[in-house]
PDB file of N, CA and C in Angstrom:
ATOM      1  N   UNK A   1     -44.811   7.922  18.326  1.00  0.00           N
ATOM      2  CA  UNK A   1     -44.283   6.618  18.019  1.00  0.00           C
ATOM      3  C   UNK A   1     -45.099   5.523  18.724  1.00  0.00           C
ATOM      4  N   UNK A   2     -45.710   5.507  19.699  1.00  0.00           N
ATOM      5  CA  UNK A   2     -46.254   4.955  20.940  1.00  0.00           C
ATOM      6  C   UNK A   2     -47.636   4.463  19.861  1.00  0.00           C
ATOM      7  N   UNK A   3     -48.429   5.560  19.689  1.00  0.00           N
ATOM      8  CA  UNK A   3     -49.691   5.124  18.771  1.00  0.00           C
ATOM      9  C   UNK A   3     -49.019   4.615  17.432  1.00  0.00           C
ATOM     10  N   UNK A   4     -48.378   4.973  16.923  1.00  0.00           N
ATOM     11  CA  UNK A   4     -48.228   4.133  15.720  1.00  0.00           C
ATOM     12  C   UNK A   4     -47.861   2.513  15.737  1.00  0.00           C
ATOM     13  N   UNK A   5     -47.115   2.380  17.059  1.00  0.00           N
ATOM     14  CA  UNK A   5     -46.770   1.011  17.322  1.00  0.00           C
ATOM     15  C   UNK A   5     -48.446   0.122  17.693  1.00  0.00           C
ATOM     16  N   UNK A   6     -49.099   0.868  18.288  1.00  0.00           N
ATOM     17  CA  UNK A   6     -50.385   0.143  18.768  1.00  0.00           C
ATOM     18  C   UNK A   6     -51.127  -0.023  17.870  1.00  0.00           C
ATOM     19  N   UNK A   7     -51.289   0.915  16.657  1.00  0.00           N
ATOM     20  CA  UNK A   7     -52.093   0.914  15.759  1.00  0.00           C
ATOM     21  C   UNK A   7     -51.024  -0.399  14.314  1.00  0.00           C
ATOM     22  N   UNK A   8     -49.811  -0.650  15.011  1.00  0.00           N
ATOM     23  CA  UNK A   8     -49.354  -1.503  13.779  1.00  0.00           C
ATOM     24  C   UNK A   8     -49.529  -3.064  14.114  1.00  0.00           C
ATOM     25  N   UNK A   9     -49.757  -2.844  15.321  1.00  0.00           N
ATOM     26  CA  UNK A   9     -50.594  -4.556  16.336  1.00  0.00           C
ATOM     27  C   UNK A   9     -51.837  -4.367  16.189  1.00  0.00           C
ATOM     28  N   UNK A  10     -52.621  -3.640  15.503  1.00  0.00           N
ATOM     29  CA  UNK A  10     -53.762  -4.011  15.494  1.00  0.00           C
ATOM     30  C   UNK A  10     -54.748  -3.385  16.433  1.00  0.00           C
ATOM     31  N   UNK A  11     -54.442  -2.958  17.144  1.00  0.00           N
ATOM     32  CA  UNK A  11     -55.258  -1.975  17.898  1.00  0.00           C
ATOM     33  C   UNK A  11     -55.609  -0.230  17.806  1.00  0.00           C
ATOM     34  N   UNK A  12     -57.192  -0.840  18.030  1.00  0.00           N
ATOM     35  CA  UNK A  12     -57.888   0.493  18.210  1.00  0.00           C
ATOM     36  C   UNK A  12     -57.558   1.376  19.005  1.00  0.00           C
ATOM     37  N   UNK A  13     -56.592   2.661  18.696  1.00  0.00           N
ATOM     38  CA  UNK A  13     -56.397   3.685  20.038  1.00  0.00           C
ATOM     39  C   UNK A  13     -56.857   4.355  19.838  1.00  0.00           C
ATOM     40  N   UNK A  14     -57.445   5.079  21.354  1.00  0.00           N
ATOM     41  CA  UNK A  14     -57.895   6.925  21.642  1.00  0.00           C
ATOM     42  C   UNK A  14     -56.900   7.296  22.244  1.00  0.00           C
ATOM     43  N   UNK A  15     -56.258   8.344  21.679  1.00  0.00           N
ATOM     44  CA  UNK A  15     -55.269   9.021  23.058  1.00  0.00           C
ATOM     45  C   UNK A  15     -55.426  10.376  22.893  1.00  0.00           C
ATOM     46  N   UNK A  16     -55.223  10.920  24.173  1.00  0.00           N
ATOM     47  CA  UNK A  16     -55.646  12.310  24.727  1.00  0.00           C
ATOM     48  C   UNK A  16     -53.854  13.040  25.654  1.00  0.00           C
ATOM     49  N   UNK A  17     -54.342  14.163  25.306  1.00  0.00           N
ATOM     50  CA  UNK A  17     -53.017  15.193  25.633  1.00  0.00           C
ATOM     51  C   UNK A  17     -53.234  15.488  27.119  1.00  0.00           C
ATOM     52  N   UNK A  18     -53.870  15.182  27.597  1.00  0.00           N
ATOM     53  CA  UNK A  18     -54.088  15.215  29.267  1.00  0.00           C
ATOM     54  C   UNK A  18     -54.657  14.471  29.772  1.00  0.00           C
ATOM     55  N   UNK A  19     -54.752  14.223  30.877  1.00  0.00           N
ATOM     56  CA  UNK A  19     -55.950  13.160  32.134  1.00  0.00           C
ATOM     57  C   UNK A  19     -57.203  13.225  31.473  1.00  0.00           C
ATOM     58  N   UNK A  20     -57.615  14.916  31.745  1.00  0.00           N
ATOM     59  CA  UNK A  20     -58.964  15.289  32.073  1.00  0.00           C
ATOM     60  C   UNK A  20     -59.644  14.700  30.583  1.00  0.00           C
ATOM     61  N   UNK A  21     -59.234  15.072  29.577  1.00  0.00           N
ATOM     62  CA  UNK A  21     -59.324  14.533  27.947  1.00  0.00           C
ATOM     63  C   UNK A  21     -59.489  13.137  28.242  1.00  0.00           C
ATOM     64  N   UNK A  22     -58.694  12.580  28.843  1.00  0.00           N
ATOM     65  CA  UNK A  22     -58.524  10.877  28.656  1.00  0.00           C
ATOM     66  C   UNK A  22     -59.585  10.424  29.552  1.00  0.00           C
ATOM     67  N   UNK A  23     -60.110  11.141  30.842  1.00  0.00           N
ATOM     68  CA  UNK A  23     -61.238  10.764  31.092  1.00  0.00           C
ATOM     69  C   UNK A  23     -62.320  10.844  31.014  1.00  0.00           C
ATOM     70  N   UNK A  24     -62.363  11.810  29.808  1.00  0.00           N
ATOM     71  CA  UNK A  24     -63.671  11.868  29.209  1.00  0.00           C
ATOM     72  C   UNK A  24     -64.127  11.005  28.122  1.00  0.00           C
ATOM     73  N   UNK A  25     -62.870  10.303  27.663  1.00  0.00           N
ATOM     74  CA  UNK A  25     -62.867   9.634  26.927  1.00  0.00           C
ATOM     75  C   UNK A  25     -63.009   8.257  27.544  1.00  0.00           C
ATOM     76  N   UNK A  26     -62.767   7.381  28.409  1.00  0.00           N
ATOM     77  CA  UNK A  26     -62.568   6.386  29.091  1.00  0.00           C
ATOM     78  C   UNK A  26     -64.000   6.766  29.799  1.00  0.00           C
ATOM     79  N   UNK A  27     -65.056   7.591  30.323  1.00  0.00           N
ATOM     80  CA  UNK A  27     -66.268   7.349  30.274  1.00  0.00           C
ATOM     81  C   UNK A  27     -67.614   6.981  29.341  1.00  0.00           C
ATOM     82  N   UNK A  28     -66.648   7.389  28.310  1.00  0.00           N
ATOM     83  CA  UNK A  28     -67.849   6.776  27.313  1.00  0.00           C
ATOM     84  C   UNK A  28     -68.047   5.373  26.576  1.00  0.00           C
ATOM     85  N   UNK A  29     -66.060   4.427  27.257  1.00  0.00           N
ATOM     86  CA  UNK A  29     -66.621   3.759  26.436  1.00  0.00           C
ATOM     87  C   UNK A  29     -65.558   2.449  27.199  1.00  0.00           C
ATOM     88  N   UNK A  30     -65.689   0.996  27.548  1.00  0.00           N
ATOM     89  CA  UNK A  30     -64.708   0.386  28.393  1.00  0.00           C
ATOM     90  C   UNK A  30     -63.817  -0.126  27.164  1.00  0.00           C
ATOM     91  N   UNK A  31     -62.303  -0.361  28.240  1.00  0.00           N
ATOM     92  CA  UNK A  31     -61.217  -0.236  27.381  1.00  0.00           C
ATOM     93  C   UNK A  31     -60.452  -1.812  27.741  1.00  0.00           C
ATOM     94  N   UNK A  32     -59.734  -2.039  27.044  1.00  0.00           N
ATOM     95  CA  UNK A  32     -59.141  -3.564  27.314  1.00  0.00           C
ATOM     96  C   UNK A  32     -57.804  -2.985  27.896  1.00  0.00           C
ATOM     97  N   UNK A  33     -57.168  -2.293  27.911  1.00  0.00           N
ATOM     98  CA  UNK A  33     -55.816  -1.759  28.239  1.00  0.00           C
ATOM     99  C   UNK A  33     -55.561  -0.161  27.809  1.00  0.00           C
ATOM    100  N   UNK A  34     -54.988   0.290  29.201  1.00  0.00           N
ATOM    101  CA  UNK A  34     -55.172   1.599  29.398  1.00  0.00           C
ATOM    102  C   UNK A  34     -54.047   1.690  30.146  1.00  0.00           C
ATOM    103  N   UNK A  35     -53.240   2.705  29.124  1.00  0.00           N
ATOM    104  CA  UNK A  35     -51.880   2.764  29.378  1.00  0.00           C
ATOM    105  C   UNK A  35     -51.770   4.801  30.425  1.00  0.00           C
ATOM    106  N   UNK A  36     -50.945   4.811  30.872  1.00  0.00           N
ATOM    107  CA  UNK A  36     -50.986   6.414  31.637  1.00  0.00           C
ATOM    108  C   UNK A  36     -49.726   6.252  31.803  1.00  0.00           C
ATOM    109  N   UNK A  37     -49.087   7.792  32.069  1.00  0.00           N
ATOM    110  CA  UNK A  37     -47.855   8.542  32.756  1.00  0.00           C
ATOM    111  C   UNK A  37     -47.967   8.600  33.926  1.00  0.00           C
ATOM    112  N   UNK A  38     -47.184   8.005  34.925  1.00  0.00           N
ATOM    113  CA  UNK A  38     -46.927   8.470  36.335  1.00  0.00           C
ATOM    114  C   UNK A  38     -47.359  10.250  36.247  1.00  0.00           C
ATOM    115  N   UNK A  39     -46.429  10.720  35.898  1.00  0.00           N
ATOM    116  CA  UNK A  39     -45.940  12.115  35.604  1.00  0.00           C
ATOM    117  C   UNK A  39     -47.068  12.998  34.889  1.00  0.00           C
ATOM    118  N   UNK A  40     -47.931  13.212  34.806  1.00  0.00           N
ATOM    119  CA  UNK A  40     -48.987  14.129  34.564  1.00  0.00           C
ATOM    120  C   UNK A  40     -49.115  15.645  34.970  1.00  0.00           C
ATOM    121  N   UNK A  41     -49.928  16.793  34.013  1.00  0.00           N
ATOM    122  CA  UNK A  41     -50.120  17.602  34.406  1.00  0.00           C
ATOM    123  C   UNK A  41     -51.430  17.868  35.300  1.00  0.00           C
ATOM    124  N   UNK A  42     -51.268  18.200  36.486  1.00  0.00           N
ATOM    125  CA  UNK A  42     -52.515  18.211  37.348  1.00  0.00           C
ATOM    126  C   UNK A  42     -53.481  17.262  37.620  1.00  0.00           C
ATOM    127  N   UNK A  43     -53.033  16.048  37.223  1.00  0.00           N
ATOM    128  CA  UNK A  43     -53.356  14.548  37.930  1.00  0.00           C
ATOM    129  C   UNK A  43     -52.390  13.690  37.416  1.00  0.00           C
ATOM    130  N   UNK A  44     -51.487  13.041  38.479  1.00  0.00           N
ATOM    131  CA  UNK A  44     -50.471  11.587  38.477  1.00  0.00           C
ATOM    132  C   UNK A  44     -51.333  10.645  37.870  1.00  0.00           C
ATOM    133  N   UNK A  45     -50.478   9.950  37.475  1.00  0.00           N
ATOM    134  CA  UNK A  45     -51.111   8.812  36.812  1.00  0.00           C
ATOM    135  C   UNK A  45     -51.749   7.695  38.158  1.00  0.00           C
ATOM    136  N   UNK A  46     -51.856   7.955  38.660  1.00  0.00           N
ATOM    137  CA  UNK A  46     -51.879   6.705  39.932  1.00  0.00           C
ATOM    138  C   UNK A  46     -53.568   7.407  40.252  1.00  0.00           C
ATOM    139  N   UNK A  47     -54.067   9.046  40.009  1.00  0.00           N
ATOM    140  CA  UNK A  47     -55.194   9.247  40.334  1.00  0.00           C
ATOM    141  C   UNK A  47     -55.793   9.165  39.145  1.00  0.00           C
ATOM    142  N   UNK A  48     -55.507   9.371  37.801  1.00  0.00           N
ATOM    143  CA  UNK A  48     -56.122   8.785  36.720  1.00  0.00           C
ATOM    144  C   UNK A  48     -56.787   7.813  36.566  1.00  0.00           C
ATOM    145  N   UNK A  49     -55.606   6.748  37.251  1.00  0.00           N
ATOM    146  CA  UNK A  49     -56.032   5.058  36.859  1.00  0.00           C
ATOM    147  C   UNK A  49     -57.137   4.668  37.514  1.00  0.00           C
ATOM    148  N   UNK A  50     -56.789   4.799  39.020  1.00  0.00           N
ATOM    149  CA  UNK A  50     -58.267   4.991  39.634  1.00  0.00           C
ATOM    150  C   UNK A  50     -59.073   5.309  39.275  1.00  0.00           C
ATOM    151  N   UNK A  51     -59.381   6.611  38.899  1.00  0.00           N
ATOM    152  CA  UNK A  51     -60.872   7.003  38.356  1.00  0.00           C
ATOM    153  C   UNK A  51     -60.993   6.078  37.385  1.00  0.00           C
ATOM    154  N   UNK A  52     -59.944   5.515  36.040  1.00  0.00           N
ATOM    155  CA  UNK A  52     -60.500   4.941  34.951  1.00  0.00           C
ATOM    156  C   UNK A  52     -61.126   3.931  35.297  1.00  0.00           C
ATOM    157  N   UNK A  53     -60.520   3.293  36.626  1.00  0.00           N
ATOM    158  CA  UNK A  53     -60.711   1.837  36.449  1.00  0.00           C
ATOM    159  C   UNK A  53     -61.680   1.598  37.007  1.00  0.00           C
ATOM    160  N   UNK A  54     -62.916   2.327  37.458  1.00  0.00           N
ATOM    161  CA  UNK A  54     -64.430   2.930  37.870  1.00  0.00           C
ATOM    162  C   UNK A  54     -65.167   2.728  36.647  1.00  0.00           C
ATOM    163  N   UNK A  55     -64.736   2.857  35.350  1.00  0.00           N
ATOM    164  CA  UNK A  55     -64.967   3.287  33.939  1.00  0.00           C
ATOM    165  C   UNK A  55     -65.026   1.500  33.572  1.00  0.00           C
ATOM    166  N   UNK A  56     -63.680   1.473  33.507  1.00  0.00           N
ATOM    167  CA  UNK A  56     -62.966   0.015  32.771  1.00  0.00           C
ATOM    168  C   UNK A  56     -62.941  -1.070  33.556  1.00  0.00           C
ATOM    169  N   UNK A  57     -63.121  -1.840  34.474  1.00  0.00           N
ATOM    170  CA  UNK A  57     -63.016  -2.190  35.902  1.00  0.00           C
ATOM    171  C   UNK A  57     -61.850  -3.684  35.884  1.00  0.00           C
ATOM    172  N   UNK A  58     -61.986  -4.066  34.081  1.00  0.00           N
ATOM    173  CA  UNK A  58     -61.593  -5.329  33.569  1.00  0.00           C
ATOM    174  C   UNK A  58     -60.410  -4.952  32.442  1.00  0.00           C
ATOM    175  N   UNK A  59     -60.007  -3.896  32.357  1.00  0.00           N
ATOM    176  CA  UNK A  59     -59.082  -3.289  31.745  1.00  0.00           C
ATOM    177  C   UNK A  59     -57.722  -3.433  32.734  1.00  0.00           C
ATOM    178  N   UNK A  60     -56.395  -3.925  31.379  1.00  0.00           N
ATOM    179  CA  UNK A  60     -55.392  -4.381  31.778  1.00  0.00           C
ATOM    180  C   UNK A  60     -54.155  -2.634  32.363  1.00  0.00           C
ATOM    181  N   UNK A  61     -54.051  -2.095  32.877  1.00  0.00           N
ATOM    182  CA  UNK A  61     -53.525  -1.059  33.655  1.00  0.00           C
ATOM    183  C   UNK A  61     -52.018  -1.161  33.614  1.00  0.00           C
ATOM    184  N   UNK A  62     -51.657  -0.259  32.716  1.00  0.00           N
ATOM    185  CA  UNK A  62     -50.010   0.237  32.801  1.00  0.00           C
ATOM    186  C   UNK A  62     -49.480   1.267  33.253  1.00  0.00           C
ATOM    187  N   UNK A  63     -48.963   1.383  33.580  1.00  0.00           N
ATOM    188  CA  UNK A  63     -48.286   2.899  34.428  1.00  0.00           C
ATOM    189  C   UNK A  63     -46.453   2.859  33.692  1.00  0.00           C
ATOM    190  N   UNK A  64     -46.464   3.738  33.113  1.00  0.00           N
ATOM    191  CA  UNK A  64     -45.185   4.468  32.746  1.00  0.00           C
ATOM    192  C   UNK A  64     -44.889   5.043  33.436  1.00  0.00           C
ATOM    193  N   UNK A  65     -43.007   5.553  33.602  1.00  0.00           N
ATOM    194  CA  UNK A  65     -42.376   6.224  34.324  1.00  0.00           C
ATOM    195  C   UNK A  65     -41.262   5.770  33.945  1.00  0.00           C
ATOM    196  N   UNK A  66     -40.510   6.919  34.491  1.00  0.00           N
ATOM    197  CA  UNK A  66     -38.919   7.301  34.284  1.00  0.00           C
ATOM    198  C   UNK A  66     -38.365   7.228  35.158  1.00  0.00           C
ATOM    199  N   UNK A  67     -39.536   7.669  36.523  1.00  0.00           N
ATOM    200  CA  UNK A  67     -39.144   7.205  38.187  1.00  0.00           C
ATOM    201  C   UNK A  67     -39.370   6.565  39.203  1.00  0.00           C
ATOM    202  N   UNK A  68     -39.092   5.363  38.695  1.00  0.00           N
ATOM    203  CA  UNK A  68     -39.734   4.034  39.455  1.00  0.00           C
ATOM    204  C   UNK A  68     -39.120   4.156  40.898  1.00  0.00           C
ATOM    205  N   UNK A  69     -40.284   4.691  42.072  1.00  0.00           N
ATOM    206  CA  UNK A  69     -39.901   4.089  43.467  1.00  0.00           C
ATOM    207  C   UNK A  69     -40.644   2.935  44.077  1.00  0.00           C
ATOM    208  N   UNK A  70     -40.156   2.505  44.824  1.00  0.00           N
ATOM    209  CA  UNK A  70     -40.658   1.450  46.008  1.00  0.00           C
ATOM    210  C   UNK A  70     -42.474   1.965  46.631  1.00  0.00           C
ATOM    211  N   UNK A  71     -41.954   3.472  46.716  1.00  0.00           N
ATOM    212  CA  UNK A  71     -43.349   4.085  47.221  1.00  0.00           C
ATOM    213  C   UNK A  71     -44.721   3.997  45.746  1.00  0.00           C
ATOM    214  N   UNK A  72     -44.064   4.379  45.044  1.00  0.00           N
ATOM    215  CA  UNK A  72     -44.777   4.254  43.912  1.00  0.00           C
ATOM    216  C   UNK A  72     -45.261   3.011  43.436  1.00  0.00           C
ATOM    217  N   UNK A  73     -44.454   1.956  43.965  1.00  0.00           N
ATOM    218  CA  UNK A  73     -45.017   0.716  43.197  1.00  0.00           C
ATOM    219  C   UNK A  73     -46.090   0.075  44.123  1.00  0.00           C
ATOM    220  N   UNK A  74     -45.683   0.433  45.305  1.00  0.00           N
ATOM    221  CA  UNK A  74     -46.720   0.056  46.833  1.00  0.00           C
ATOM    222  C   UNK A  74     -47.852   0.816  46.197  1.00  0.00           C
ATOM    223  N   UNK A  75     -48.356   2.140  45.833  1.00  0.00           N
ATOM    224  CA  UNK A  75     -48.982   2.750  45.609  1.00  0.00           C
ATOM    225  C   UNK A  75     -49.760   2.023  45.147  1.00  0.00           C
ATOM    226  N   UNK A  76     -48.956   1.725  43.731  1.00  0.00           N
ATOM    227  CA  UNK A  76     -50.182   1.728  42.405  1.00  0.00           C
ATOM    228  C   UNK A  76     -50.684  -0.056  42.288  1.00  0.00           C
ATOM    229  N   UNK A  77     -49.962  -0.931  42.997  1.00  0.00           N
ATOM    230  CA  UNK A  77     -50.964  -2.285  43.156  1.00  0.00           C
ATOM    231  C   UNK A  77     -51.966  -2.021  44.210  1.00  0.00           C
ATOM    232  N   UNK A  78     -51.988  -0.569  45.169  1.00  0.00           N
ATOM    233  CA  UNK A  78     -53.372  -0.765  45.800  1.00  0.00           C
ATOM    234  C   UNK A  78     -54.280  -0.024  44.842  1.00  0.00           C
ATOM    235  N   UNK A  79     -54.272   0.382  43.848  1.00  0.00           N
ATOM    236  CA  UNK A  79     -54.669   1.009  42.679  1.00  0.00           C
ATOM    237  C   UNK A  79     -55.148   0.480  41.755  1.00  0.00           C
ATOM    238  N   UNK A  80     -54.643  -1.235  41.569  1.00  0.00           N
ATOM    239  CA  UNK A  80     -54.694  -2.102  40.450  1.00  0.00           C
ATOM    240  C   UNK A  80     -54.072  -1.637  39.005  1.00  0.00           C
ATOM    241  N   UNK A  81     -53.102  -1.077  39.425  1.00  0.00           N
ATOM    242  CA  UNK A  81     -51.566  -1.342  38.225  1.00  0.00           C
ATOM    243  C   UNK A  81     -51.760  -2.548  37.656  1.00  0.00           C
ATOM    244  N   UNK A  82     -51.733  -3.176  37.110  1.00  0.00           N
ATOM    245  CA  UNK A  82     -51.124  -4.127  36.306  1.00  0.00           C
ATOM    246  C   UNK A  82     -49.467  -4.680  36.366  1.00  0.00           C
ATOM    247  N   UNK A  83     -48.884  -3.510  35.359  1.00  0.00           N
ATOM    248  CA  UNK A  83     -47.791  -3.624  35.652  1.00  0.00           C
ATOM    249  C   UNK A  83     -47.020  -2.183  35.004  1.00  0.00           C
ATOM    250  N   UNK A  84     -45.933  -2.530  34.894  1.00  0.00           N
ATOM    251  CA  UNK A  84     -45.311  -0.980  34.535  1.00  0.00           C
ATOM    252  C   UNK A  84     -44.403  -0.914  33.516  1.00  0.00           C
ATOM    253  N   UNK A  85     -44.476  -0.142  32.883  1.00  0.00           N
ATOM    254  CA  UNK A  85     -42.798  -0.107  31.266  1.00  0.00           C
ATOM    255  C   UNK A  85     -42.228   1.104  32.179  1.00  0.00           C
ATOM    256  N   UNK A  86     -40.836   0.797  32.336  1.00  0.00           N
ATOM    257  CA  UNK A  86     -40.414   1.860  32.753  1.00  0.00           C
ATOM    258  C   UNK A  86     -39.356   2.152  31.796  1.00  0.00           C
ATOM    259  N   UNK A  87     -39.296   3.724  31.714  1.00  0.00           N
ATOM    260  CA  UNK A  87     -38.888   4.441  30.598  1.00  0.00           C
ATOM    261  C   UNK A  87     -37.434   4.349  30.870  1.00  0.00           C
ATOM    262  N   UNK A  88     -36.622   4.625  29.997  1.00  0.00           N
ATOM    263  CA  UNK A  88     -37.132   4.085  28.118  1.00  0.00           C
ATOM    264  C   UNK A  88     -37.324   2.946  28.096  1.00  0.00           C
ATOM    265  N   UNK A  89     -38.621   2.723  27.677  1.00  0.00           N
ATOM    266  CA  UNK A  89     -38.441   0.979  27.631  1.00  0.00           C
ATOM    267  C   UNK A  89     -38.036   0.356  26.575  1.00  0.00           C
ATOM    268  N   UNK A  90     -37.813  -1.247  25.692  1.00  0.00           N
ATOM    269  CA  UNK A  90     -38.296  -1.546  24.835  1.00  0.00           C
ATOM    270  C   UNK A  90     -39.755  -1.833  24.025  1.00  0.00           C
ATOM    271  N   UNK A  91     -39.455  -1.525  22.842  1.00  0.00           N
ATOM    272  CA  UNK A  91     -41.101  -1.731  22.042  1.00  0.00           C
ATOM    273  C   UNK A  91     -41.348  -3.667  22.241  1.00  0.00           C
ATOM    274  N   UNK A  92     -40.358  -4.549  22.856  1.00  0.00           N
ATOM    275  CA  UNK A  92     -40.943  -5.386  22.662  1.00  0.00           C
ATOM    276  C   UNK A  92     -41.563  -6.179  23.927  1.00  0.00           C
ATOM    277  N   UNK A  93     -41.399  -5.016  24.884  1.00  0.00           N
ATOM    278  CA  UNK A  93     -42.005  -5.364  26.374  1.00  0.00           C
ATOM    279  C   UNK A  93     -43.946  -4.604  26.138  1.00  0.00           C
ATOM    280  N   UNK A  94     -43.636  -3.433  25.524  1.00  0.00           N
ATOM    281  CA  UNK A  94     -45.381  -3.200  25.280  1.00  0.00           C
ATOM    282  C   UNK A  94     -46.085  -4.291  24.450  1.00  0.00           C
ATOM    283  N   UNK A  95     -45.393  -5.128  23.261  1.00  0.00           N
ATOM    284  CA  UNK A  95     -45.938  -6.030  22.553  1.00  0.00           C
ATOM    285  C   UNK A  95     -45.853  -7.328  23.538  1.00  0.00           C
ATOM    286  N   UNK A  96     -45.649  -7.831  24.348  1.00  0.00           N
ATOM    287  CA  UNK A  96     -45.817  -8.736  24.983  1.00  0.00           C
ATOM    288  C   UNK A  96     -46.721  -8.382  25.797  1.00  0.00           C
ATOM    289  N   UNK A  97     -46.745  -6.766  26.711  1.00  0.00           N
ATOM    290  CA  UNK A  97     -48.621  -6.469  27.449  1.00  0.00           C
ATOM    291  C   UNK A  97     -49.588  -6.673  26.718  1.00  0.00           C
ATOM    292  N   UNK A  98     -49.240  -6.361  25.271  1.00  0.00           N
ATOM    293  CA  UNK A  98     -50.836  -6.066  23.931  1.00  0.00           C
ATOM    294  C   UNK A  98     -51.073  -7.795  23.812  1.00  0.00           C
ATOM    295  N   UNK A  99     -50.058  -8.246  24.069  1.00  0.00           N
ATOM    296  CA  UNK A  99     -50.496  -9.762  23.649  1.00  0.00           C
ATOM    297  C   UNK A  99     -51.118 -10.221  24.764  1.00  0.00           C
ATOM    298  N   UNK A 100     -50.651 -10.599  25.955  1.00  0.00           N
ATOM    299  CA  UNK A 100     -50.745 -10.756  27.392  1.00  0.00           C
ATOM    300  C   UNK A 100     -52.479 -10.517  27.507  1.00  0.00           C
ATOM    301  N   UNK A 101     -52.371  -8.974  27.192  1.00  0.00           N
ATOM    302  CA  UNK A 101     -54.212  -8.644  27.197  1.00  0.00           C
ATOM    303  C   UNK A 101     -54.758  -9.575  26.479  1.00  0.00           C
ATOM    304  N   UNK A 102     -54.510  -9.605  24.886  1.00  0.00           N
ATOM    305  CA  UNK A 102     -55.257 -10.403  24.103  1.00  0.00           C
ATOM    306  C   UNK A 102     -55.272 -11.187  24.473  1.00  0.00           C
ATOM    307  N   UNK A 103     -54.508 -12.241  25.000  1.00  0.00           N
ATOM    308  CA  UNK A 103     -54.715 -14.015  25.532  1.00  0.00           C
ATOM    309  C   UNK A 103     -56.076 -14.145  26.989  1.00  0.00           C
ATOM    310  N   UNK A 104     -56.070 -13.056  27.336  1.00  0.00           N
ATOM    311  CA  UNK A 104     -57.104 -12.641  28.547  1.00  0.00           C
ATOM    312  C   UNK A 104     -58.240 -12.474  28.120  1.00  0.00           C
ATOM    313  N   UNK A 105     -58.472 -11.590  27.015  1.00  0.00           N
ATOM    314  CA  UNK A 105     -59.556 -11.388  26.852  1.00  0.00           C
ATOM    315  C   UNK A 105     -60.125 -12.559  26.206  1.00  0.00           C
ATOM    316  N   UNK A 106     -59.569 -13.209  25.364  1.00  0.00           N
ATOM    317  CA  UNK A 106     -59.869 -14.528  24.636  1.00  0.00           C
ATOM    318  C   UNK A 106     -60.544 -15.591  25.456  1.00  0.00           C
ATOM    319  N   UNK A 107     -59.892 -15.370  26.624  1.00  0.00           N
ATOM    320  CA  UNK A 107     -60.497 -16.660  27.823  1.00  0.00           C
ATOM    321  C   UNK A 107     -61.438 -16.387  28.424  1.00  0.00           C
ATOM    322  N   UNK A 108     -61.564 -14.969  28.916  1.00  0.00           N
ATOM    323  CA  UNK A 108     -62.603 -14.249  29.109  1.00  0.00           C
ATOM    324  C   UNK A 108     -64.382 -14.695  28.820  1.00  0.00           C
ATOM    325  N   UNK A 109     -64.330 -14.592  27.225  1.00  0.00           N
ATOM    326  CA  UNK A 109     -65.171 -14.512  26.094  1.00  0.00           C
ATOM    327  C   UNK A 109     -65.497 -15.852  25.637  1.00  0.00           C
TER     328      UNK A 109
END
């Protein structure tokens, strides 16, 4: 549901069934917004983002979760989070990040 919503705003997605997939993918190519799971198999989203954001450096950074702590949120702004949808979210809090990016990159450019 997640890609179909991104792909009905207009955006180009890659998405991958694990980290290691997603960072092979996020080396080949920089991304405007790069969404991850806290909750991962054999890398958290908090060591993902990091590595991506080596990749992406200007890419807008979301972190999902179901288990938003205090420790976790300290975490991931020394990480450069962005910000976070925490689950379940609404679809109209991701369309306000997709926009949010777009108004950035526009000024950017």
């Amino acid at each position: 549901m997640l890609l179909t919503l991104l792909e009905i705003e207009g955006c180009r997605v890659d998405a991958a069934d694990s980290p290691f997939t997603a960072m092979g993918i996020v080396r080949q190519q920089p991304f405007d917004l790069i969404l991850a799971d806290l909750r991962m198999p054999r890398m958290d989203g908090l060591q993902f983002l990091r590595a991506a954001k080596l990749f992406s450096p200007e890419a807008t950074v979301v972190l999902m979760t179901a288990y938003p702590t205090e420790e976790t949120e300290t975490a991931a702004e020394g990480q450069g989070v962005d910000t976070y949808l925490y689950k379940p979210f609404q679809l109209e809090e991701l369309k306000r990040i997709i926009n949010n990016t777009r108004e950035r990159e526009k000024k950017s450019h």
